[in-house]
Protein backbone atom coordinates (compact mmCIF):
# COMPACT_ATOMS: atom_id res chain seq x y z
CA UNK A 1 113.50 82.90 104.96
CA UNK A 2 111.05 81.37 103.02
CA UNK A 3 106.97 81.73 103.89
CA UNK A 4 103.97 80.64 102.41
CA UNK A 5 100.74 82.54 103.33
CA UNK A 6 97.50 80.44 102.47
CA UNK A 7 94.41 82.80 103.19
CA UNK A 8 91.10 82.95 101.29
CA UNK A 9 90.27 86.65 101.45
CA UNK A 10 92.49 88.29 99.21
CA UNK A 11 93.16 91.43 100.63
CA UNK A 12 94.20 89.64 103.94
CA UNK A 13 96.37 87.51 101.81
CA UNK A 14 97.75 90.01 99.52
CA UNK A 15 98.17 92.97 102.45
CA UNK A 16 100.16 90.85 104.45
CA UNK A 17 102.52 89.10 101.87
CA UNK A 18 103.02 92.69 100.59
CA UNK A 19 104.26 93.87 103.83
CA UNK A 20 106.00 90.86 104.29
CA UNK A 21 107.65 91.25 100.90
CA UNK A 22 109.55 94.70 102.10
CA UNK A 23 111.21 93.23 104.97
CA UNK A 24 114.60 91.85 104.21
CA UNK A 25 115.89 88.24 103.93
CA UNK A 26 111.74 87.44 103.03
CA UNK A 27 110.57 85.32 100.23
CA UNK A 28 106.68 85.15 99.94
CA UNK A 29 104.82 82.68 98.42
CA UNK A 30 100.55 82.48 98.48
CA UNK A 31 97.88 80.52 98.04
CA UNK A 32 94.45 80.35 97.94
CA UNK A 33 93.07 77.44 99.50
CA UNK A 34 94.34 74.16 101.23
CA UNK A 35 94.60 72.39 98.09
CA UNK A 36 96.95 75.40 96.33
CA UNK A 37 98.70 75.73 99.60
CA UNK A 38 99.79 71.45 99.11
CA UNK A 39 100.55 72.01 95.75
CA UNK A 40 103.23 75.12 97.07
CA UNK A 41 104.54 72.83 99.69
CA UNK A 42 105.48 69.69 97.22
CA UNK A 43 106.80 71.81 94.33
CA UNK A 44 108.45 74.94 96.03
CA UNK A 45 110.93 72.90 98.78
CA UNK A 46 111.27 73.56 101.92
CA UNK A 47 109.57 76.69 104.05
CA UNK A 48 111.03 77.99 106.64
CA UNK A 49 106.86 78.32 108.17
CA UNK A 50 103.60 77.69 106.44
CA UNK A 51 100.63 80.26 107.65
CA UNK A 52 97.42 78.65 107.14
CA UNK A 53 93.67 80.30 107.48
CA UNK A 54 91.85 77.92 110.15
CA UNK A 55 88.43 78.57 107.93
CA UNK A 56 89.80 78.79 104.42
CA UNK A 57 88.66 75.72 101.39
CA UNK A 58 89.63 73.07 102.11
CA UNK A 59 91.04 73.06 106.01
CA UNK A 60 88.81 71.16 107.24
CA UNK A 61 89.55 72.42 110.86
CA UNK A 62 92.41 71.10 112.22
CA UNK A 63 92.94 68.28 109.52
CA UNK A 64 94.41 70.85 107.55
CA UNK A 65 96.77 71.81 110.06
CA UNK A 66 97.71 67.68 110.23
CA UNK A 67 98.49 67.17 106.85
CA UNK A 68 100.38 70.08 106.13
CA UNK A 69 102.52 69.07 109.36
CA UNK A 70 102.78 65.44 107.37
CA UNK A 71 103.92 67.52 103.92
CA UNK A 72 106.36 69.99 105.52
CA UNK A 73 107.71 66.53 107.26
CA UNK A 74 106.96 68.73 110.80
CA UNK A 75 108.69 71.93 109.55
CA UNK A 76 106.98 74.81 111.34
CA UNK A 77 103.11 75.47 110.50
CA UNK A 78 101.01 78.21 112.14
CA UNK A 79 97.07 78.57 112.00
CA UNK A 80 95.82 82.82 111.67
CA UNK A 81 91.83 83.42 112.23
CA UNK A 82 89.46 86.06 112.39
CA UNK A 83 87.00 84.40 114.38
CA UNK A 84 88.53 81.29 115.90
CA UNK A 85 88.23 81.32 120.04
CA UNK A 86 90.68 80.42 122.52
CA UNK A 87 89.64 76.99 122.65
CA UNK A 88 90.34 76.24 118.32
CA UNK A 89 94.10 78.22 119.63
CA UNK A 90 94.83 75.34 121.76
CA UNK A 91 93.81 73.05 120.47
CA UNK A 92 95.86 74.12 117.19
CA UNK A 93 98.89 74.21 119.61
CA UNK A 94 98.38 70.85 121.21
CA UNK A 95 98.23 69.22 117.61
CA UNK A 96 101.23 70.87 116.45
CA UNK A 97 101.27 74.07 115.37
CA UNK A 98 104.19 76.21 116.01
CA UNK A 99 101.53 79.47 116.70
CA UNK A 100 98.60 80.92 116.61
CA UNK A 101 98.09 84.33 115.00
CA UNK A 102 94.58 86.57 114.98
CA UNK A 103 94.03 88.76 112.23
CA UNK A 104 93.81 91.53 114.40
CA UNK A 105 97.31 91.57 115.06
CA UNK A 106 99.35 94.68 113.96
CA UNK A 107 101.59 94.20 110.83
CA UNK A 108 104.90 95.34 112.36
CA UNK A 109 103.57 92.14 115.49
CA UNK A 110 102.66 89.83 112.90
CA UNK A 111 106.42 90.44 111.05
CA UNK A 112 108.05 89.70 114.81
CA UNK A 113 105.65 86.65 115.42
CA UNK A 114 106.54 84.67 112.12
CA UNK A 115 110.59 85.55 112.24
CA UNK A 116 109.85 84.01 115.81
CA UNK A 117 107.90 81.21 114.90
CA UNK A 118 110.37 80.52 111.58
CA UNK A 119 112.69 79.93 114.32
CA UNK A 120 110.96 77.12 116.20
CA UNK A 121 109.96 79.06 118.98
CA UNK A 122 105.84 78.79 119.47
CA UNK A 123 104.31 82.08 119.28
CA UNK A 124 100.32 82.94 120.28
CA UNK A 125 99.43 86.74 121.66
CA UNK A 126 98.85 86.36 125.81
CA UNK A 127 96.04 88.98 124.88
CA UNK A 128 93.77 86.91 122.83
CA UNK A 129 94.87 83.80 125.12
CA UNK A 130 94.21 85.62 128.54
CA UNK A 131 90.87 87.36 127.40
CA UNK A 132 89.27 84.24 126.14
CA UNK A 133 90.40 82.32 129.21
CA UNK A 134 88.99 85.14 131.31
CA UNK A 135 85.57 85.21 129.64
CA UNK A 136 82.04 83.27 129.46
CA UNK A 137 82.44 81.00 126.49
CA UNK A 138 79.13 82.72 124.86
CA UNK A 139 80.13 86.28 125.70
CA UNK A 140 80.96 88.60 122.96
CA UNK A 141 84.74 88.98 124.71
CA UNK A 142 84.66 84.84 124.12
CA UNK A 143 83.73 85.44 120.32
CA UNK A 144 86.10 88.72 119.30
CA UNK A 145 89.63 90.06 119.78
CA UNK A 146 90.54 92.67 121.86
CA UNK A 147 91.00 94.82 118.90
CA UNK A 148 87.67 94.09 117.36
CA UNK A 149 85.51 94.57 121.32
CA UNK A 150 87.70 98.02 120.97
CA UNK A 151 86.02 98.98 117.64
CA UNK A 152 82.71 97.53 118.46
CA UNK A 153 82.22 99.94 121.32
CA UNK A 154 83.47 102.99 118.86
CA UNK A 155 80.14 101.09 116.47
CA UNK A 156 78.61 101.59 120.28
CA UNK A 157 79.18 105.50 120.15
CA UNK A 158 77.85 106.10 117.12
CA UNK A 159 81.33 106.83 115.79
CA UNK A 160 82.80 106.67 111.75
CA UNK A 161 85.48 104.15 111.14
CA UNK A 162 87.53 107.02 110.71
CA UNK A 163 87.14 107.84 113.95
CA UNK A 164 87.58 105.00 115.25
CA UNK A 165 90.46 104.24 113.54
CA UNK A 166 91.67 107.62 115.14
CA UNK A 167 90.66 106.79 118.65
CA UNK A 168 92.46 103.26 118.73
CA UNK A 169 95.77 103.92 116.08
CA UNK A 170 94.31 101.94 113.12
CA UNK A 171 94.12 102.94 109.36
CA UNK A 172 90.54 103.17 108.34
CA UNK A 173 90.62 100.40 105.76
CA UNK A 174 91.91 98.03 108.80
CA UNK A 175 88.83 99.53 111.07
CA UNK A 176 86.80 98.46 108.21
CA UNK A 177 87.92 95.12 107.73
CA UNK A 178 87.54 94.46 112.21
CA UNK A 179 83.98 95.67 111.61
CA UNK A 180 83.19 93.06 108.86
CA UNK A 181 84.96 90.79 110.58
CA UNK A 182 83.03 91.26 113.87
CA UNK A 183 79.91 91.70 112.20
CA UNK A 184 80.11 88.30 110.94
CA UNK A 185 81.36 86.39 114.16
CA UNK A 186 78.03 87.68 116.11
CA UNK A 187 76.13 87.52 113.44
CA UNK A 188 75.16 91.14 112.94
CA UNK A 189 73.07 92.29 109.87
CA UNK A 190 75.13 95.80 109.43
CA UNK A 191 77.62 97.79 112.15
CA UNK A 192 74.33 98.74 113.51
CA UNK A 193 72.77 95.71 114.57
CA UNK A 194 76.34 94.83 115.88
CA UNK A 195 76.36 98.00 118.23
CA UNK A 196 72.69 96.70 119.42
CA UNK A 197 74.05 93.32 119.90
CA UNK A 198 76.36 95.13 122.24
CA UNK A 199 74.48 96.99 124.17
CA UNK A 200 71.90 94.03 124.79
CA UNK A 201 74.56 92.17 126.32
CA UNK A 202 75.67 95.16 127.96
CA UNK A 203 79.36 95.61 126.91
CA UNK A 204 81.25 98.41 128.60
């Protein structure tokens, strides 16, 4: 099976075609940006699914998702985000995409969703789809994953990313890349301005 992974934040891109890369019958390929991620399509052949970054260079939202459809002649293409909403999923859906995957996903879920997805089956988690549809639009359970509202209450306790990491089953580095994550989608200063964010809107 043959993948291309086209992320701009390296260690994103790099962790997960690593993992990728020790799972049998996987060939990885990467990329950069939209434009790189073209290039791979024309000269490589044929993948068996194309993972693209809905905000990376180059996407231009959904156009991204089009064109890449148009180059892989409709093979299977799936959109990843840290900080689309429920809305962006559907819409990626609708327009084509074989799945939707949130960067908050585990790695051993993310290996089950793409073998899935490589298969022409359409994959998106019915946790991220189900807690968007279940929240206000402008709520901070409308803006984050499950997995990041889980670490921004740990930021809410006071607690290390270490400990958080602990309290939830995550590696620290992961905690740490949810909290920079979050921190950006609600437009926190630090991890705590994002636990005051919180409690201001009174997350439990």
């Amino acid at each position: 099976m043959k993948v291309l992974i086209a992320d701009d934040h390296d260690l994103v891109r790099e962790t997960l075609a690593a993992y990728l890369m020790r799972e049998p019958g996987i060939e990885v390929s990467t990329a950069a940006d939209f434009h790189a991620a073209a290039k791979h399509i024309k000269w490589d052949g044929q993948f068996d699914l194309v993972l693209l970054d809905y905000n990376m260079p180059g996407m231009n939202g959904l156009h991204g998702l089009t064109k890449a459809l148009e180059l892989t002649g409709g093979r299977p293409v799936a959109i990843m985000s840290g900080s689309a909403t429920r809305k962006v999923a559907e819409e990626a859906l609708s327009a084509g995409a074989m799945g939707f995957l949130p960067k908050s996903m585990a790695a051993r879920s993310v290996i089950h969703a793409i073998r899935f997805m490589a298969a022409g089956e359409k994959y998106a988690p019915l946790d991220f789809m189900s807690v968007k549809a279940n929240a206000s639009e402008n709520s901070l359970e409308a803006r984050l994953t499950k997995r990041e509202v889980e670490v921004l209450k740990g930021l809410m306790q006071g607690k290390s990313n270490k400990e958080i990491g602990r309290d939830i089953e995550l590696q620290e580095v992961t905690v740490k890349l949810h909290v920079k994550t979050l921190c950006r989608k609600i437009n926190a200063r630090n991890r705590t301005h994002a636990a005051m964010i919180a409690k201001d809107e009174m997350l439990e």
